[in-house]
PDB file of N, CA and C in Angstrom:
ATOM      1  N   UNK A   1      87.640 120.691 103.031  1.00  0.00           N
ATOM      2  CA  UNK A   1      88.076 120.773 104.415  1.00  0.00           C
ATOM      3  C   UNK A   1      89.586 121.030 104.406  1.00  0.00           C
ATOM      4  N   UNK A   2      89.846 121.964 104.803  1.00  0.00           N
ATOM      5  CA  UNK A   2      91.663 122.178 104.934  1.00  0.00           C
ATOM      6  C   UNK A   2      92.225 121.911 106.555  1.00  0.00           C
ATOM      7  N   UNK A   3      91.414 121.689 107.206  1.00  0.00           N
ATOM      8  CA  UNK A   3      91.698 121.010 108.717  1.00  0.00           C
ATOM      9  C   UNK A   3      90.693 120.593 109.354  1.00  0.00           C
ATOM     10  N   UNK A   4      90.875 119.514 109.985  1.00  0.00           N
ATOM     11  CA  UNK A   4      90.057 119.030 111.802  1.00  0.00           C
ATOM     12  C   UNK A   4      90.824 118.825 112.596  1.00  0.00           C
ATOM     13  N   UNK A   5      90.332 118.312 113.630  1.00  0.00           N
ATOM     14  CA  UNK A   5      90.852 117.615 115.087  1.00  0.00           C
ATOM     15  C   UNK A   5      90.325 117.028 115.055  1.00  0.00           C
ATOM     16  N   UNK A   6      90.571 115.923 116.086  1.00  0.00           N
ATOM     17  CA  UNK A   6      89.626 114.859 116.815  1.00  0.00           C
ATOM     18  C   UNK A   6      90.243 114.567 117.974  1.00  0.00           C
ATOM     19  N   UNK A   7      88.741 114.331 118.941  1.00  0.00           N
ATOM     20  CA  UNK A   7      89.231 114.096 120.302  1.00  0.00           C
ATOM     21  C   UNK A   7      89.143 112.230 120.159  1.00  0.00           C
ATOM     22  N   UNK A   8      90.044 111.600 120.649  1.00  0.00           N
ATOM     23  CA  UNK A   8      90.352 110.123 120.800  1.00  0.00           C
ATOM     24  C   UNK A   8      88.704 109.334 121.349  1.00  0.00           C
ATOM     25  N   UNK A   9      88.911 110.538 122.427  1.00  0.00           N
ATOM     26  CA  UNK A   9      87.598 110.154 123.604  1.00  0.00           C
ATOM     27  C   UNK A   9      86.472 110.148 122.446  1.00  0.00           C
ATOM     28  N   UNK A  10      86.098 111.341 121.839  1.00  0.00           N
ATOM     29  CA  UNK A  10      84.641 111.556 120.985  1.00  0.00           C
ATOM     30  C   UNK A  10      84.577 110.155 119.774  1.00  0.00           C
ATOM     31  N   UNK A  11      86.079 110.089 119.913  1.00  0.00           N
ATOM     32  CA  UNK A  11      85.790 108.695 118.333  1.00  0.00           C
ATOM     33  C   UNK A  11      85.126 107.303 118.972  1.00  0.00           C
ATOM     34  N   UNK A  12      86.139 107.026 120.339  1.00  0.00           N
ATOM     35  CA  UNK A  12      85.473 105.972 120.883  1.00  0.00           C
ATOM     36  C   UNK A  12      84.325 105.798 121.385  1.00  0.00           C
ATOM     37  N   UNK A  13      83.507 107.187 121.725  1.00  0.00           N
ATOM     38  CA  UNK A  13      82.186 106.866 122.136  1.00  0.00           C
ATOM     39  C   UNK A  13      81.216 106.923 121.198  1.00  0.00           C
ATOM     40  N   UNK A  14      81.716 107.866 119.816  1.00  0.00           N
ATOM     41  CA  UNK A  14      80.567 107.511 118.366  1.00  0.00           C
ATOM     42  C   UNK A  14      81.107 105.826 118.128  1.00  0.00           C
ATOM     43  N   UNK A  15      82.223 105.111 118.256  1.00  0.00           N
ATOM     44  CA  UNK A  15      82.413 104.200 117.602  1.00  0.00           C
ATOM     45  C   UNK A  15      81.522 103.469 118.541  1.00  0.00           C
ATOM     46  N   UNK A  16      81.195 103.655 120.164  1.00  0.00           N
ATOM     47  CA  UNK A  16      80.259 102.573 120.905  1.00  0.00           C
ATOM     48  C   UNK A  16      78.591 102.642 120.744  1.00  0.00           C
ATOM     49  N   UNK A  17      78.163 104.113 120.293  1.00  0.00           N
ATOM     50  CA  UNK A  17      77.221 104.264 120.606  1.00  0.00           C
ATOM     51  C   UNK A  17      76.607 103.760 118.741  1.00  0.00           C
ATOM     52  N   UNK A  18      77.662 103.806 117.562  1.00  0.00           N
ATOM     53  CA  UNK A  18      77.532 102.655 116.043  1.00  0.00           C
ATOM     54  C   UNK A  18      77.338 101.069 116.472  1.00  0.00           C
ATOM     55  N   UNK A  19      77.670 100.610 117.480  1.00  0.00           N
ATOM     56  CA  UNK A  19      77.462  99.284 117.953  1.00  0.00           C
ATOM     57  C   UNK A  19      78.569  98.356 117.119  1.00  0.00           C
ATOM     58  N   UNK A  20      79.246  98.818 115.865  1.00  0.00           N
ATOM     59  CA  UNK A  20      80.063  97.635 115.068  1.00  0.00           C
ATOM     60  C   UNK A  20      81.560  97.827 115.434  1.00  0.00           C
ATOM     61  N   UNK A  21      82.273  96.938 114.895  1.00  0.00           N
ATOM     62  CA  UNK A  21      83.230  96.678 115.131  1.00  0.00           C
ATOM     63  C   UNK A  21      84.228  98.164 114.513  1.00  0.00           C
ATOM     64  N   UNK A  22      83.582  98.694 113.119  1.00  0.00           N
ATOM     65  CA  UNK A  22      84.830  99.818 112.587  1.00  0.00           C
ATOM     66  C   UNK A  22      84.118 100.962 112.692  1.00  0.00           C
ATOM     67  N   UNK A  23      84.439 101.832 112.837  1.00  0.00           N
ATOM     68  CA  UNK A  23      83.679 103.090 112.742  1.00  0.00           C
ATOM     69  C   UNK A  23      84.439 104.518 112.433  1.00  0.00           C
ATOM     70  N   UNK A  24      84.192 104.427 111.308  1.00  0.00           N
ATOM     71  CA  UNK A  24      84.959 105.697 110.124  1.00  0.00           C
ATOM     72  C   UNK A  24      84.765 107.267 110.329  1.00  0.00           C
ATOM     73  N   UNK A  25      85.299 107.612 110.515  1.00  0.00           N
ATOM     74  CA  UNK A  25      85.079 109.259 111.207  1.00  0.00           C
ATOM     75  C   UNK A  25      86.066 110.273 110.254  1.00  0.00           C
ATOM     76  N   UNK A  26      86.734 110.094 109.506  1.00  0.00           N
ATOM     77  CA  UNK A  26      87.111 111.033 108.064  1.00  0.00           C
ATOM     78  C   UNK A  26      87.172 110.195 106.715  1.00  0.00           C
ATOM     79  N   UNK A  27      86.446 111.074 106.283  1.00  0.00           N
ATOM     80  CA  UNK A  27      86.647 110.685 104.935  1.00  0.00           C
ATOM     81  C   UNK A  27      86.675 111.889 103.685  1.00  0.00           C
ATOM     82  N   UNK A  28      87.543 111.621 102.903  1.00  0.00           N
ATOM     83  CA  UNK A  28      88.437 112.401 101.726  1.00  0.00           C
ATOM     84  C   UNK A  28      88.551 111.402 100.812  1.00  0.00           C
ATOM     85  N   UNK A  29      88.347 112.140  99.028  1.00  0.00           N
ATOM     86  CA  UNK A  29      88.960 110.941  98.236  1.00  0.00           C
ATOM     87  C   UNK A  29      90.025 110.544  98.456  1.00  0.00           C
ATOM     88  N   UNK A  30      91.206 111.179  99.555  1.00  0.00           N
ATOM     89  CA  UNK A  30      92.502 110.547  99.257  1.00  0.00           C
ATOM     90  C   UNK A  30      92.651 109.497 100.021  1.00  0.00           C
ATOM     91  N   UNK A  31      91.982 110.009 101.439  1.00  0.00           N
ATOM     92  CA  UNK A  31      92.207 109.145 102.401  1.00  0.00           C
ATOM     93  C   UNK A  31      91.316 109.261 103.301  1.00  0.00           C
ATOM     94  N   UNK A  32      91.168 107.821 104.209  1.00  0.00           N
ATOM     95  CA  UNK A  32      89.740 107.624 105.021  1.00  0.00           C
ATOM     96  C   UNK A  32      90.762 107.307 106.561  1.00  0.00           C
ATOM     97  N   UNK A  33      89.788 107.752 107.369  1.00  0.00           N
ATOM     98  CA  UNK A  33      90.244 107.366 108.888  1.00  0.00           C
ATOM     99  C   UNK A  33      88.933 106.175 109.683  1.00  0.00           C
ATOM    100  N   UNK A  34      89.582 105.222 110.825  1.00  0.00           N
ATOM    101  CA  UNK A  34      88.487 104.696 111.291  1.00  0.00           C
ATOM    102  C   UNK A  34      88.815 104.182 112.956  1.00  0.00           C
ATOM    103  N   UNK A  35      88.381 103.633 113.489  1.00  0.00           N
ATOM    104  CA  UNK A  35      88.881 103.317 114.527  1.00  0.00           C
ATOM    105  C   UNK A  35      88.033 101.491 114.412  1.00  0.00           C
ATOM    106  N   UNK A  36      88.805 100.454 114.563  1.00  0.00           N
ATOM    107  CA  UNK A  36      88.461  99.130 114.298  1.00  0.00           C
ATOM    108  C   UNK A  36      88.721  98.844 115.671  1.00  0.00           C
ATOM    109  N   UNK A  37      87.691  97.605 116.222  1.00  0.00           N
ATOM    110  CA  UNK A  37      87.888  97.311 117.482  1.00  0.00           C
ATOM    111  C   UNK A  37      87.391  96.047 117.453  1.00  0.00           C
ATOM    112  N   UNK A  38      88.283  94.810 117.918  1.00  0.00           N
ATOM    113  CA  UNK A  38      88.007  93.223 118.189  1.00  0.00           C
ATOM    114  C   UNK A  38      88.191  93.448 119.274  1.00  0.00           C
ATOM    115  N   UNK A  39      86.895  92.622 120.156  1.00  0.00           N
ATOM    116  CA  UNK A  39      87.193  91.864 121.812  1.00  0.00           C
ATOM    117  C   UNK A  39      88.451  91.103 121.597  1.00  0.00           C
ATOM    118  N   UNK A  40      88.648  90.670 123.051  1.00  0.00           N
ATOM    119  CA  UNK A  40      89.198  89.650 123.249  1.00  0.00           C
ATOM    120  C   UNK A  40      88.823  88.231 122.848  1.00  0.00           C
ATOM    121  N   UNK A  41      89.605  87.352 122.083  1.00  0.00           N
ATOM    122  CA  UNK A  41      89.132  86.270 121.750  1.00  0.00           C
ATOM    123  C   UNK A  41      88.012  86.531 120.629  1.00  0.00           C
ATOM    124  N   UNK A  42      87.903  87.697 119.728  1.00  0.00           N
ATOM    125  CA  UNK A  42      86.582  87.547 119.237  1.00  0.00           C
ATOM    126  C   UNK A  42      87.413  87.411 117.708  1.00  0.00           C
ATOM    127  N   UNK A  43      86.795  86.955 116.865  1.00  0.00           N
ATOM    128  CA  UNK A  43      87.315  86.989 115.047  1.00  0.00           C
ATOM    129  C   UNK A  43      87.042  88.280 114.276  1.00  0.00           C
ATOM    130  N   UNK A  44      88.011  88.463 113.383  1.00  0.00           N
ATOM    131  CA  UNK A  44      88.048  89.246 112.548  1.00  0.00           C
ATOM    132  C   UNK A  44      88.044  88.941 111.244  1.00  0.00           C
ATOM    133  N   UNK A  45      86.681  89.541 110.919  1.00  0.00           N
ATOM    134  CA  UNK A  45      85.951  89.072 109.659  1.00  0.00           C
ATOM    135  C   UNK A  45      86.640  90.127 108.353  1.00  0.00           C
ATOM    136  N   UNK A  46      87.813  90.435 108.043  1.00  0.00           N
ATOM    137  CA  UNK A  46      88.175  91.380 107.235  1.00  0.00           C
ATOM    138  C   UNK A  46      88.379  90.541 106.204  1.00  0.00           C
ATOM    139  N   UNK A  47      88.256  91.472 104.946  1.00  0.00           N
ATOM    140  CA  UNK A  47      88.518  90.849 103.400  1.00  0.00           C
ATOM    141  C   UNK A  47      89.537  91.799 102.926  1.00  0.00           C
ATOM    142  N   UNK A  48      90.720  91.352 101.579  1.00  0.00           N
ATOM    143  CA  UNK A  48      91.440  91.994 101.060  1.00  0.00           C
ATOM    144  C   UNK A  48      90.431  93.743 100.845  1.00  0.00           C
ATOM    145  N   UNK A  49      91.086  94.682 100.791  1.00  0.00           N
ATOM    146  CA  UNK A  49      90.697  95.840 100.682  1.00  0.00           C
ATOM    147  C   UNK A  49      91.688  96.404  99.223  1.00  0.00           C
ATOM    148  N   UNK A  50      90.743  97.247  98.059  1.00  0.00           N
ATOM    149  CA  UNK A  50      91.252  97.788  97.677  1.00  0.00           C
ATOM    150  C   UNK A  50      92.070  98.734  97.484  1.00  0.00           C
ATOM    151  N   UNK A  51      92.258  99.494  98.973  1.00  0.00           N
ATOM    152  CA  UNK A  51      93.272 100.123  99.067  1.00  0.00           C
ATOM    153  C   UNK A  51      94.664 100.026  99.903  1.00  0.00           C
ATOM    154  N   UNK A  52      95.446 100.375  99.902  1.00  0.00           N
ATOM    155  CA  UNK A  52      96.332 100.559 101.233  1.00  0.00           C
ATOM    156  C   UNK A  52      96.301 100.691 102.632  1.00  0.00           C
ATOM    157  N   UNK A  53      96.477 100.026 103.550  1.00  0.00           N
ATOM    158  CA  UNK A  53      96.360 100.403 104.950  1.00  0.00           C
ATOM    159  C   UNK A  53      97.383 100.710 105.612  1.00  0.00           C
ATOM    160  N   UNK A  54      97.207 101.656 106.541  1.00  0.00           N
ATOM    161  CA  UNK A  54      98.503 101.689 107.880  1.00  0.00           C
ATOM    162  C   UNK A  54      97.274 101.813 108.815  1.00  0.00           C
ATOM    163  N   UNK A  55      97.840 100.747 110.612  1.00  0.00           N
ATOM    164  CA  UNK A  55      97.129 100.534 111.156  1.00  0.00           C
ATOM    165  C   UNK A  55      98.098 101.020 112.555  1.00  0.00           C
ATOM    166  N   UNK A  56      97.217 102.064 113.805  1.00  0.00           N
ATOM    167  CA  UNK A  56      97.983 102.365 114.799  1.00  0.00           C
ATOM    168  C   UNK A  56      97.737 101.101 115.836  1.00  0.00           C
ATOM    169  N   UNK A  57      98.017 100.454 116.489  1.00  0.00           N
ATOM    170  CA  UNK A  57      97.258 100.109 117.468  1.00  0.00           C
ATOM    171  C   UNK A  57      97.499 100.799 118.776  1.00  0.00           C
ATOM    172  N   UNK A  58      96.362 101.352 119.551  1.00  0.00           N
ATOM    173  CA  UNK A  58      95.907 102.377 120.477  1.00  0.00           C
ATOM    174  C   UNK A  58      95.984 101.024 121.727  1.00  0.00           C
ATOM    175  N   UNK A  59      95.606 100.611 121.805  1.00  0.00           N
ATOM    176  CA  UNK A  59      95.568  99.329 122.871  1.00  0.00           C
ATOM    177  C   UNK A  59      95.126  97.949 122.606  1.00  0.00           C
ATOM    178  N   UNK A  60      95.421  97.264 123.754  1.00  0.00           N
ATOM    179  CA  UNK A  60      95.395  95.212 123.121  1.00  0.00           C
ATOM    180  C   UNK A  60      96.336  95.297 122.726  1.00  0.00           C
ATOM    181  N   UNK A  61      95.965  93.676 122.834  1.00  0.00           N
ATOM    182  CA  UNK A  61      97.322  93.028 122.158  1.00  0.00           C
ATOM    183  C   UNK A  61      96.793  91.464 121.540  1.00  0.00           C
ATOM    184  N   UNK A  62      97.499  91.656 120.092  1.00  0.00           N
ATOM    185  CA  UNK A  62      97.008  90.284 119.168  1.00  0.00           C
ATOM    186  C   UNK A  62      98.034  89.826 118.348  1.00  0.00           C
ATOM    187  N   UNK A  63      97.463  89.391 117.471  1.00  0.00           N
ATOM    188  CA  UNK A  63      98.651  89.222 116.098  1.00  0.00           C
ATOM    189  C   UNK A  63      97.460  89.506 114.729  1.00  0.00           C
ATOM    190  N   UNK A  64      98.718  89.886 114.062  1.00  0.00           N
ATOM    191  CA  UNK A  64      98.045  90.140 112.776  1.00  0.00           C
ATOM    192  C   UNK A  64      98.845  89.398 111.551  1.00  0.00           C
ATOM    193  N   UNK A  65      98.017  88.522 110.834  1.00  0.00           N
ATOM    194  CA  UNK A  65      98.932  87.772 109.845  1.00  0.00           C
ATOM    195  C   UNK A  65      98.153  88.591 108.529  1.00  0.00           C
ATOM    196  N   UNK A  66      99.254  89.090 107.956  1.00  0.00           N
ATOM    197  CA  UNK A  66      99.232  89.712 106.447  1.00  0.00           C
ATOM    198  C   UNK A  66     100.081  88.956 105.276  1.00  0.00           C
ATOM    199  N   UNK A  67      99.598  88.215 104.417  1.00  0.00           N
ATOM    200  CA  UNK A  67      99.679  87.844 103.304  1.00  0.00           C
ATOM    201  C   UNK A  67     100.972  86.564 103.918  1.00  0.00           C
ATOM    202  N   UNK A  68     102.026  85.998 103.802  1.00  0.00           N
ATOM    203  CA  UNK A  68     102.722  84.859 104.763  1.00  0.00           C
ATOM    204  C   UNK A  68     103.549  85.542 105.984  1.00  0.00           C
ATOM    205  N   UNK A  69     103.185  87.028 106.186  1.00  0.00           N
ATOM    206  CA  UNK A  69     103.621  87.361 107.258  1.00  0.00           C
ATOM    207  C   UNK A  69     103.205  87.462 108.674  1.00  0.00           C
ATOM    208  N   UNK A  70     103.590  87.849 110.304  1.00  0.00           N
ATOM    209  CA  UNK A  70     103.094  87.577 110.811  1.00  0.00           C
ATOM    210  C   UNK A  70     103.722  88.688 111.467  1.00  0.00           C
ATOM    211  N   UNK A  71     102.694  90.014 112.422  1.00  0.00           N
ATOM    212  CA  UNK A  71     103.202  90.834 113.359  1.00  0.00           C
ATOM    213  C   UNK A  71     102.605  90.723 114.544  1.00  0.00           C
ATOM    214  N   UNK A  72     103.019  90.926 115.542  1.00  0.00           N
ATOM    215  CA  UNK A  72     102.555  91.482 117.060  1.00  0.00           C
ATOM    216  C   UNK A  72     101.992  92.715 116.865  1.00  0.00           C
ATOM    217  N   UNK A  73     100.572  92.696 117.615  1.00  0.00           N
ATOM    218  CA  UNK A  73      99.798  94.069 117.224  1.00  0.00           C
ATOM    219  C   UNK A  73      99.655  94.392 119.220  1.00  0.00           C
ATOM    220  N   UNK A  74     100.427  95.300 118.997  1.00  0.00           N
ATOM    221  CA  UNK A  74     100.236  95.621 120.686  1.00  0.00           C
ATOM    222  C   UNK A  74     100.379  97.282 120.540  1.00  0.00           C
ATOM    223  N   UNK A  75     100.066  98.020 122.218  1.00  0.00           N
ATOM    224  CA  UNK A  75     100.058  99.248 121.616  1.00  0.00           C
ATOM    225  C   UNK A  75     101.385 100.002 121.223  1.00  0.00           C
ATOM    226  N   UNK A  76     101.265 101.121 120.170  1.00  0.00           N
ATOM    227  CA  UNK A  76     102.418 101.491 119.517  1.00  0.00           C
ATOM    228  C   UNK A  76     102.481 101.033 118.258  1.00  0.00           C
ATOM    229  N   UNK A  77     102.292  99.287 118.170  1.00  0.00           N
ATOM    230  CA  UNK A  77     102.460  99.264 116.663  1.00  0.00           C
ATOM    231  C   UNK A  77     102.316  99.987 115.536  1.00  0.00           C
ATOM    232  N   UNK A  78     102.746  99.978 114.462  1.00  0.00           N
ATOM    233  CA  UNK A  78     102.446 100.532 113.460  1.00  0.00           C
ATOM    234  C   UNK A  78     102.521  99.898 112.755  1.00  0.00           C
ATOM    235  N   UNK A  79     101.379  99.538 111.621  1.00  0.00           N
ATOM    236  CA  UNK A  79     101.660  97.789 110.933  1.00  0.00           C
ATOM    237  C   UNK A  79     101.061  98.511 109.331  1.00  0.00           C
ATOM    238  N   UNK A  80     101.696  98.171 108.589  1.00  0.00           N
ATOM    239  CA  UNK A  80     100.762  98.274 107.011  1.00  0.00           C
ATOM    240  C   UNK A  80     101.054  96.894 106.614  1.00  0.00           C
ATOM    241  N   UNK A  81      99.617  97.279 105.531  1.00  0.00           N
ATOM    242  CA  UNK A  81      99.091  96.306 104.316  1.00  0.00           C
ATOM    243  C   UNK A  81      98.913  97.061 103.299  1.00  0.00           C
ATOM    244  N   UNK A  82      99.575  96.362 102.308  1.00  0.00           N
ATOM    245  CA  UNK A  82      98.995  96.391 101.044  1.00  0.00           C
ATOM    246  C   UNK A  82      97.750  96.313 100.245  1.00  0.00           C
ATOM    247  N   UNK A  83      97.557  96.960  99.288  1.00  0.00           N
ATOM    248  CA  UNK A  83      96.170  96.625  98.677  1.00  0.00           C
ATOM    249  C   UNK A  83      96.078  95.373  98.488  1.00  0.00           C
ATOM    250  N   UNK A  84      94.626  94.827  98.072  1.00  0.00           N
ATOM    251  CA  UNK A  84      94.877  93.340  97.940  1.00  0.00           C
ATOM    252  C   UNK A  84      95.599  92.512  98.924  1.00  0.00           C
ATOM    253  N   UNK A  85      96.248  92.532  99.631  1.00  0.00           N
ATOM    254  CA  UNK A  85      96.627  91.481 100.157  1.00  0.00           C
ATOM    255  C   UNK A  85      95.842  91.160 101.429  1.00  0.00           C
ATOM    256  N   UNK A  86      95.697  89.817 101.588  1.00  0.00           N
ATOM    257  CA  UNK A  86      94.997  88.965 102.575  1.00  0.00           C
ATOM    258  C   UNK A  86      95.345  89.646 104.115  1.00  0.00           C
ATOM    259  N   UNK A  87      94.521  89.584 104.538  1.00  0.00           N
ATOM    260  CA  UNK A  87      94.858  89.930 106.070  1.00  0.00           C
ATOM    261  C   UNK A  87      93.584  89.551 107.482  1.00  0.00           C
ATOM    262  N   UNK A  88      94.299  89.255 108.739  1.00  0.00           N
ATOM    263  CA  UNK A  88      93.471  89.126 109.659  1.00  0.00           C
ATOM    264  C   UNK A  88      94.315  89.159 111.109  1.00  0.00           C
ATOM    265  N   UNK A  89      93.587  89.647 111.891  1.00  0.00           N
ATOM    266  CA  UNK A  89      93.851  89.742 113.228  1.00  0.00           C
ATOM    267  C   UNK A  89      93.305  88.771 114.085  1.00  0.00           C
ATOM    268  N   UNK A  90      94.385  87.835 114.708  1.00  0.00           N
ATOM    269  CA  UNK A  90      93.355  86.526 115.479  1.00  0.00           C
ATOM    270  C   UNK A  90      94.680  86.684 116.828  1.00  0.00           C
ATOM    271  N   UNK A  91      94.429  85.907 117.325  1.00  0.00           N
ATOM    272  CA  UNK A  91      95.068  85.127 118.962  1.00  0.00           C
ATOM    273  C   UNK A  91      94.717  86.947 119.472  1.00  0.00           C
ATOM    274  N   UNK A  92      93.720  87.250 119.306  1.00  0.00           N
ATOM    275  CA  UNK A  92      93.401  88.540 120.614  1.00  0.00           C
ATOM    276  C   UNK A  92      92.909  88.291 122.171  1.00  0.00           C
ATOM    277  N   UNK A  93      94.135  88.887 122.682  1.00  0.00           N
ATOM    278  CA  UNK A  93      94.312  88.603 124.175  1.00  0.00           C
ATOM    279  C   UNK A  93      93.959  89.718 125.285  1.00  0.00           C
ATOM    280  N   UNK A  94      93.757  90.591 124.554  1.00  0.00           N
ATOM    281  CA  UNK A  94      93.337  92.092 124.840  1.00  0.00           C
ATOM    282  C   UNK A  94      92.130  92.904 124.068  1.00  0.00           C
ATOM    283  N   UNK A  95      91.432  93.188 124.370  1.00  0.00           N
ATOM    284  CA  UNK A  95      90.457  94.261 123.260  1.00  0.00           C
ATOM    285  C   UNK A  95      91.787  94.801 122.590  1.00  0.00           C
ATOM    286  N   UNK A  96      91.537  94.984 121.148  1.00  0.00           N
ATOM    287  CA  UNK A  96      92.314  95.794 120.182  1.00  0.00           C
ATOM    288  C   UNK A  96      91.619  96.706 119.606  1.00  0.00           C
ATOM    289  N   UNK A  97      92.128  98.300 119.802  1.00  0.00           N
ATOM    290  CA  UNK A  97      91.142  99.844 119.650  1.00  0.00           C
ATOM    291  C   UNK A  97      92.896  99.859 118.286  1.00  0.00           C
ATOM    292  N   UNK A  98      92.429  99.940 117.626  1.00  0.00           N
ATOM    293  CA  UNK A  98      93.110  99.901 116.212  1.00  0.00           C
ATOM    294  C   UNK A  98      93.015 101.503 115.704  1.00  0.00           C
ATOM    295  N   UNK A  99      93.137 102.612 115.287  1.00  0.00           N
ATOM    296  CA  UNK A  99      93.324 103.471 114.300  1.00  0.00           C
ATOM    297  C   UNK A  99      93.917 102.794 113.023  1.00  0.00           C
ATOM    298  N   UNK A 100      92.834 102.903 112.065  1.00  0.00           N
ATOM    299  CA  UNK A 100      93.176 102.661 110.173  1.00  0.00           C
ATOM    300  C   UNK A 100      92.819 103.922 109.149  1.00  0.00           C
ATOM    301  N   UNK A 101      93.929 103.684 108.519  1.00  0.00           N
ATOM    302  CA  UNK A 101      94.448 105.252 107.922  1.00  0.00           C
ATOM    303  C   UNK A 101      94.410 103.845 106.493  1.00  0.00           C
ATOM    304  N   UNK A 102      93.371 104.307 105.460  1.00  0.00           N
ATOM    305  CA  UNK A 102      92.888 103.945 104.081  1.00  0.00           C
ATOM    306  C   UNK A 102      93.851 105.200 103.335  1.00  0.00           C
ATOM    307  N   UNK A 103      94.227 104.630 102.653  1.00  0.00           N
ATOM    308  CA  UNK A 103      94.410 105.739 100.934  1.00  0.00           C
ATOM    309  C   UNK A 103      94.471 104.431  99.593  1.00  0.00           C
ATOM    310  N   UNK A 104      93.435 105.325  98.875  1.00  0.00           N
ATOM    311  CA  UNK A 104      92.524 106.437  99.056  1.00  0.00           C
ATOM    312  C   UNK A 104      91.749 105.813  99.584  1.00  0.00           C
ATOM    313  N   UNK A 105      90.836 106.575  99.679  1.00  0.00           N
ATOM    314  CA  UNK A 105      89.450 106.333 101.282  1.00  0.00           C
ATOM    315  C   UNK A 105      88.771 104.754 100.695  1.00  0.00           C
ATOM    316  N   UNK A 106      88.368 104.594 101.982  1.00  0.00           N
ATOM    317  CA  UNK A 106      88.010 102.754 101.929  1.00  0.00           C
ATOM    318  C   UNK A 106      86.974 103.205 101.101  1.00  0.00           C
ATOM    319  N   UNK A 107      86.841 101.756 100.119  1.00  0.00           N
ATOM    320  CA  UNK A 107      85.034 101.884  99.483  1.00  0.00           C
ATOM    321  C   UNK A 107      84.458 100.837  99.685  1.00  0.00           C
TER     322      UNK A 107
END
């Protein structure tokens, strides 16, 4: 593949009509795309990942504690993690529509 697009709209309605919380819409050995989404008040069941993350957040607003750190995930953010390192998104006060950019692609 040497290019796509994507419409925002088409990701969020394959990601509603998958029923789960992440829903992955590119994938490349280098790098994977997804769109992750917690309710309000709901938990986030994530485990260290072997790869790298950068995370957009599109809307909501939460916090995200990564390894003894701690960010505001509201929209605009732009938050990375490291491989391996611990991470979770809790005190969500808003639905959070997340964009996650994996390298190389999640496994």
């Amino acid at each position: 593949m040497d290019a796509k697009a994507f419409s925002f709209e088409e990701v969020v309605t394959a990601h509603v009509v998958g029923g789960e919380m992440w829903h992955e819409f590119l994938r490349l050995p280098t790098l994977s795309m997804g769109l992750y989404v917690i309710p309000a008040g709901g938990s986030d069941p994530q485990s260290p990942h072997s790869e790298d993350e950068v995370y957009y957040v599109v809307s909501g607003r939460g916090r995200l504690t990564a390894g003894d750190q701690e960010f505001t995930a509201e929209p605009g953010s732009i938050l990375f993690v490291a491989k391996q390192v611990p991470h979770k998104y809790h005190s969500v006060t808003e639905e959070l529509r997340v964009l996650v950019f994996f390298a190389p692609a999640h496994t």
